[in-house]
Protein backbone atom coordinates (compact mmCIF):
# COMPACT_ATOMS: atom_id res chain seq x y z
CA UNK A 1 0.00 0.00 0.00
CA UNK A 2 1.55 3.40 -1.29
CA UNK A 3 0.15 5.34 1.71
CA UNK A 4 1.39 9.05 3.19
CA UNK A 5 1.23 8.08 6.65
CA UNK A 6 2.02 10.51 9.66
CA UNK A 7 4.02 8.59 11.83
CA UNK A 8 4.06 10.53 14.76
CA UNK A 9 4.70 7.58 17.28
CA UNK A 10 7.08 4.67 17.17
CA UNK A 11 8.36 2.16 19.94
CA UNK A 12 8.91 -1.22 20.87
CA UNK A 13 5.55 -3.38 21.16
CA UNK A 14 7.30 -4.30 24.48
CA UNK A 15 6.37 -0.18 25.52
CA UNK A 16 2.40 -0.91 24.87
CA UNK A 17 2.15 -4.45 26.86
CA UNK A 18 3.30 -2.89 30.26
CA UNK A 19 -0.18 -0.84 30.07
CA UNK A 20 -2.23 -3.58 27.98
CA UNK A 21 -0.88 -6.87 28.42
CA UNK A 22 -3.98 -8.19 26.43
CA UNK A 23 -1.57 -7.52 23.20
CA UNK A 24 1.14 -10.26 24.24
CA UNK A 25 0.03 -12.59 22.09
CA UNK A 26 1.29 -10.15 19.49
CA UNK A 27 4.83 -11.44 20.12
CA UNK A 28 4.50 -15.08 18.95
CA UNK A 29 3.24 -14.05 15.06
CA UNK A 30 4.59 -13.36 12.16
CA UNK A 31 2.94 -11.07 9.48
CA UNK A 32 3.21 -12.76 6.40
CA UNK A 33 4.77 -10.92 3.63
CA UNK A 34 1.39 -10.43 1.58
CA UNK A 35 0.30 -7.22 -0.06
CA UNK A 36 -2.49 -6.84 2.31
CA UNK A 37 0.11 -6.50 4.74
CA UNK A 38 2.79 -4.63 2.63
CA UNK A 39 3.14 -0.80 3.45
CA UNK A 40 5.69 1.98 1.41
CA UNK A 41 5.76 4.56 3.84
CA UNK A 42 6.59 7.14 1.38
CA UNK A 43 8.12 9.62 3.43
CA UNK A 44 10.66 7.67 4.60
CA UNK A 45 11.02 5.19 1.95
CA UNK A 46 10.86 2.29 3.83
CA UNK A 47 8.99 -1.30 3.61
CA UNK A 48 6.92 -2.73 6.53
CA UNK A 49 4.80 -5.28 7.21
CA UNK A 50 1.38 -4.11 9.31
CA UNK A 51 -1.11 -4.95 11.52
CA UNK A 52 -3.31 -1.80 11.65
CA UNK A 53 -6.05 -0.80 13.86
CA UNK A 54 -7.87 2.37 12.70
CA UNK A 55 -9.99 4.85 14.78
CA UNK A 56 -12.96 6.56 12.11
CA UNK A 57 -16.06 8.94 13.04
CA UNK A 58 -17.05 11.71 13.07
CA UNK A 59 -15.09 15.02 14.18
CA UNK A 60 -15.20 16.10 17.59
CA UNK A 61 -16.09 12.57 18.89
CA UNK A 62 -12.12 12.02 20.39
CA UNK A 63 -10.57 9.78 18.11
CA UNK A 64 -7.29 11.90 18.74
CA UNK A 65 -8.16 12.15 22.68
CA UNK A 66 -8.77 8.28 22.80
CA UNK A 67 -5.26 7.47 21.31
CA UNK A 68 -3.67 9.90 23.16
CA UNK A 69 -4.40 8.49 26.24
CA UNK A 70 -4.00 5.10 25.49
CA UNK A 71 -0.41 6.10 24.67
CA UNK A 72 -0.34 8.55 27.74
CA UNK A 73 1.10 11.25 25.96
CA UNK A 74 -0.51 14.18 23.90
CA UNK A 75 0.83 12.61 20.80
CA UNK A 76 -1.81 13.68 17.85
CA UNK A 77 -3.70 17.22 18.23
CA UNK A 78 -7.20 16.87 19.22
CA UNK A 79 -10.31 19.13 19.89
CA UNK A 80 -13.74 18.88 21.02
CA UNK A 81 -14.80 21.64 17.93
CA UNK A 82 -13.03 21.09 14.84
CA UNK A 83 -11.02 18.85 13.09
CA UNK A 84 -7.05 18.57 13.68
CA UNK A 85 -6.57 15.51 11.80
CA UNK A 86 -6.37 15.70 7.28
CA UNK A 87 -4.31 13.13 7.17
CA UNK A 88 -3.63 9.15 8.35
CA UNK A 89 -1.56 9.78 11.77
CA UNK A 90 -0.15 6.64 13.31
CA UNK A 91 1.30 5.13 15.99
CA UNK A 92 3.44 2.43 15.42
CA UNK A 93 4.83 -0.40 17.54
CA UNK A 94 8.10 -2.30 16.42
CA UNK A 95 6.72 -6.05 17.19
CA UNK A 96 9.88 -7.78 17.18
CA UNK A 97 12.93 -6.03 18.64
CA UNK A 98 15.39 -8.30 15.92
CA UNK A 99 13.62 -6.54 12.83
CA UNK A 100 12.22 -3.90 11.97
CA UNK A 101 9.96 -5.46 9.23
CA UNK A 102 6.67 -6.22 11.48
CA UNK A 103 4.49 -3.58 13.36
CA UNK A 104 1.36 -3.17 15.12
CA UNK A 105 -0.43 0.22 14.19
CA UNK A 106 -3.03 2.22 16.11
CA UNK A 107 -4.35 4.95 13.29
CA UNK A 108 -6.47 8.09 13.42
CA UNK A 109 -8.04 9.19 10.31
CA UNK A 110 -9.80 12.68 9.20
CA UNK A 111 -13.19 12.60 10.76
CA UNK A 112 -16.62 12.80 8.74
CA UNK A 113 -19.38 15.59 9.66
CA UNK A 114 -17.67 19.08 8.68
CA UNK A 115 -18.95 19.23 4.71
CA UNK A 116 -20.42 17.12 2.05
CA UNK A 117 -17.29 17.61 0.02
CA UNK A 118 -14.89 16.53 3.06
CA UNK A 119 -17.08 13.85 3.53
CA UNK A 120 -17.33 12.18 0.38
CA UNK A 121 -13.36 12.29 0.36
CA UNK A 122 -12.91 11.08 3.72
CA UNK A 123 -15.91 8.46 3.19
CA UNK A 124 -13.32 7.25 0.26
CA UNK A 125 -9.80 7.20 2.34
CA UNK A 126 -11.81 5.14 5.11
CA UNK A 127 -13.24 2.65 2.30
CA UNK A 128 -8.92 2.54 1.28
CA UNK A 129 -8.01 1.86 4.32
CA UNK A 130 -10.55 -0.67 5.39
CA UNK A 131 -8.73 -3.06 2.97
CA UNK A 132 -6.09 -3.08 4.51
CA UNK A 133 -7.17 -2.71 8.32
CA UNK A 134 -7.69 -5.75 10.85
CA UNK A 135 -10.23 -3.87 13.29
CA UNK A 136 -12.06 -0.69 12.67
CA UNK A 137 -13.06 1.61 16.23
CA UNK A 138 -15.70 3.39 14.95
CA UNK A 139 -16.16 5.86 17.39
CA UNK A 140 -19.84 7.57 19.00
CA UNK A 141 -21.05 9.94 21.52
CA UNK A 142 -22.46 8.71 24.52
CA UNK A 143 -24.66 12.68 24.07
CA UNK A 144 -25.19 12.51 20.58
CA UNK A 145 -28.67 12.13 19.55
CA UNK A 146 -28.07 12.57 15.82
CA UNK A 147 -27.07 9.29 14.23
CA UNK A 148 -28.03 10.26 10.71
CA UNK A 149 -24.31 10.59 9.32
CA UNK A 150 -22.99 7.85 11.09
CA UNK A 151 -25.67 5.67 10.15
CA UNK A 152 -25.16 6.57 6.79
CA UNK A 153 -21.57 6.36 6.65
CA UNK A 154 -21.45 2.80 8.45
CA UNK A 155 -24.35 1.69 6.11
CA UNK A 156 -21.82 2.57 3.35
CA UNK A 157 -18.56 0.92 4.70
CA UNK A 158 -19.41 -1.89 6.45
CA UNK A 159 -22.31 -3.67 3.73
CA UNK A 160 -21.08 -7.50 4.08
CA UNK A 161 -20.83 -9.44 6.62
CA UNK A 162 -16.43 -9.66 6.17
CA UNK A 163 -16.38 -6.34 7.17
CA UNK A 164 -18.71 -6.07 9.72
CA UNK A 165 -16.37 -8.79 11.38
CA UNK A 166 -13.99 -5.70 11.58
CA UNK A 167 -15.83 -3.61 12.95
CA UNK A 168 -15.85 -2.04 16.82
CA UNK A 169 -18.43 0.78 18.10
CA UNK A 170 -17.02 2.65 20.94
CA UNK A 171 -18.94 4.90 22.39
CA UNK A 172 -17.03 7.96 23.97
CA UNK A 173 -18.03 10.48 27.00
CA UNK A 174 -19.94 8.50 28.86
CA UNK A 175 -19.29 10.84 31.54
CA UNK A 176 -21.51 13.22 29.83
CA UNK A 177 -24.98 11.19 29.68
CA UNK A 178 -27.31 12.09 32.25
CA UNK A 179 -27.71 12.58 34.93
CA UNK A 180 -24.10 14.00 35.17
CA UNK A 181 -21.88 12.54 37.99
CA UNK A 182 -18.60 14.93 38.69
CA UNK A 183 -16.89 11.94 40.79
CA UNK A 184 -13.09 11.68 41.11
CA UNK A 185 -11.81 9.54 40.04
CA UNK A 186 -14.98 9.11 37.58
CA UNK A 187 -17.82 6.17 37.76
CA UNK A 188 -20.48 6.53 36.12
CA UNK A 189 -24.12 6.06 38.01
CA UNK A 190 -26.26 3.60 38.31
CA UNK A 191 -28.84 5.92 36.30
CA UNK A 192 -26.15 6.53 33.96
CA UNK A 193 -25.08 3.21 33.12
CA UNK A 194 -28.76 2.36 32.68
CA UNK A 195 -28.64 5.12 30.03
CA UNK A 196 -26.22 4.08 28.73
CA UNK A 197 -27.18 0.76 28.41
CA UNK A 198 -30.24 2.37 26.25
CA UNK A 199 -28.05 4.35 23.83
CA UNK A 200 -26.64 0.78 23.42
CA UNK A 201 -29.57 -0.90 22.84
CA UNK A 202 -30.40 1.77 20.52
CA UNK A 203 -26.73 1.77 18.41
CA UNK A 204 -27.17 -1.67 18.11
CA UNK A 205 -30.98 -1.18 16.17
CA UNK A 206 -29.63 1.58 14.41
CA UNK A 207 -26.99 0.02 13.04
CA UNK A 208 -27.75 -3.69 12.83
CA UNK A 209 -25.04 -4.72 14.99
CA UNK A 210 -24.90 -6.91 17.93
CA UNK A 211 -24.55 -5.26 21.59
CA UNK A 212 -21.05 -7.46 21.97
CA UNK A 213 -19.75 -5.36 19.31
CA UNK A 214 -20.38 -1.79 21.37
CA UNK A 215 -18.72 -0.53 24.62
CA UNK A 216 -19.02 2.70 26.16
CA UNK A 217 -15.90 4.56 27.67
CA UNK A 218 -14.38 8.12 28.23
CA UNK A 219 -11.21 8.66 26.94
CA UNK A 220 -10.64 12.16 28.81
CA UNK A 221 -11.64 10.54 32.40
CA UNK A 222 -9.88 7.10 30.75
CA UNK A 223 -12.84 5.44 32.21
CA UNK A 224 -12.96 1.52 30.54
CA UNK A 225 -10.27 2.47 28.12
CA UNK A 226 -8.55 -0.95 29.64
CA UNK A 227 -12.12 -2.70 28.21
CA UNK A 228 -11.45 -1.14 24.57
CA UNK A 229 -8.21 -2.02 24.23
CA UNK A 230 -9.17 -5.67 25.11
CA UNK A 231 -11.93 -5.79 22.86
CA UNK A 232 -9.40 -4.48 20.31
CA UNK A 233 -7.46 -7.55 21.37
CA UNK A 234 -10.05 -9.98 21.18
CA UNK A 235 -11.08 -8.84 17.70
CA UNK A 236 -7.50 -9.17 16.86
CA UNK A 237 -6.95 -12.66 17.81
CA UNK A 238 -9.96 -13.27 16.41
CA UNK A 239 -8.46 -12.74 12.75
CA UNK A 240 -5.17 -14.40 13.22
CA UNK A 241 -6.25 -17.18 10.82
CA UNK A 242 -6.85 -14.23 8.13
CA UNK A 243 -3.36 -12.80 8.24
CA UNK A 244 -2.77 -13.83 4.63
């Protein structure tokens, strides 16, 4: 894949496990040289072999935020009101200290939702990208209301059943569904989590997908960020067989 690719994070996979062990499995595979899995990362002229994870939505829903904090450092630019992302950024982890051939990639694209124009574009690099991507986040708002776009968009993307398989809804802020709960460190409520277990419910119609395949989390309080990273996982291992 001929790809301009941001890569605005790279370490050892070793540097992700201490925070998400769930990924040690990583360490025992091999990507095979297939060119599904074959990247030209233009601007630096150099040949890998990827496992990618992207993040996709719509702007303003913390696609930046969430991989920030699951790296712990303010690594992409993010914001709650526009968009800081035209371009893939990517963080990379070297799975095998002995080469540098094989890496694990967490990826945040341009989000959908600021113009038709932007969207049809983006709509298009997402499509791209899905080919070559092992799990999709596909990223909500626990206090959105509007699912129009999104419905839309995932109606457009994810149409068979191969790449539904891909596919991960995580729901961000749940912090903000009512009633709000200022706790330190955050929890949510047990009126909140019943709400939340609505807007789930309600995803899961609006989208035809089942509730396994949703989670709700917070990246800014990084409340069940731990549970997305092992459904990540899980969807991961899940695919091994299809590394070809």
């Amino acid at each position: 894949m001929d790809i301009n690719v941001n890569v605005r994070y790279e370490a050892l996979l070793d540097n992700l496990l201490m925070k998400y062990p769930c990924f040690y499995f990583l360490k025992s595979q091999n990507l095979k040289h297939s060119d599904r899995r074959k990247w030209h990362l233009k601007s630096e002229d150099r040949l890998i072999y990827c496992l990618q994870v992207i993040f996709i939505g719509k702007t303003g829903y913390g696609k930046s935020t969430t991989v920030n904090h699951i790296l712990g450092q303010e690594i992409f630019e993010s914001s709650d009101i526009e968009s800081c992302t035209r371009e893939c950024q990517s963080a990379m982890f070297q799975i095998h200290e002995s080469t540098d051939l094989y890496y694990f990639s967490l990826a945040d694209l341009p989000g959908i939702g600021e113009s038709i124009a932007l969207d049809k574009k983006y709509i298009e690099l997402y499509s791209e990208f899905l080919e070559f991507s092992d799990t999709v986040v596909y990223l909500l708002r626990a206090d959105q209301r509007d699912l129009a776009v999104d419905q839309e968009t995932f109606r457009r993307l994810f149409a068979t059943k191969k790449q539904r398989d891909k596919v991960i809804i995580a729901v961000n802020s749940v912090d903000k569904i009512e009633p709000i709960n200022r706790s330190q460190p955050f929890k949510p409520s047990q009126a909140q989590l019943e709400n939340a277990n609505k807007k789930m419910k309600i995803i899961s119609d609006c989208f035809g997908i089942s509730e396994d395949k949703i989670l709700y989390y917070s990246a800014t309080e990084e409340y069940n960020l731990d549970s997305l990273m092992t459904a990540i996982a899980q969807n991961l291992k899940a695919r091994i067989d299809k590394w070809a």
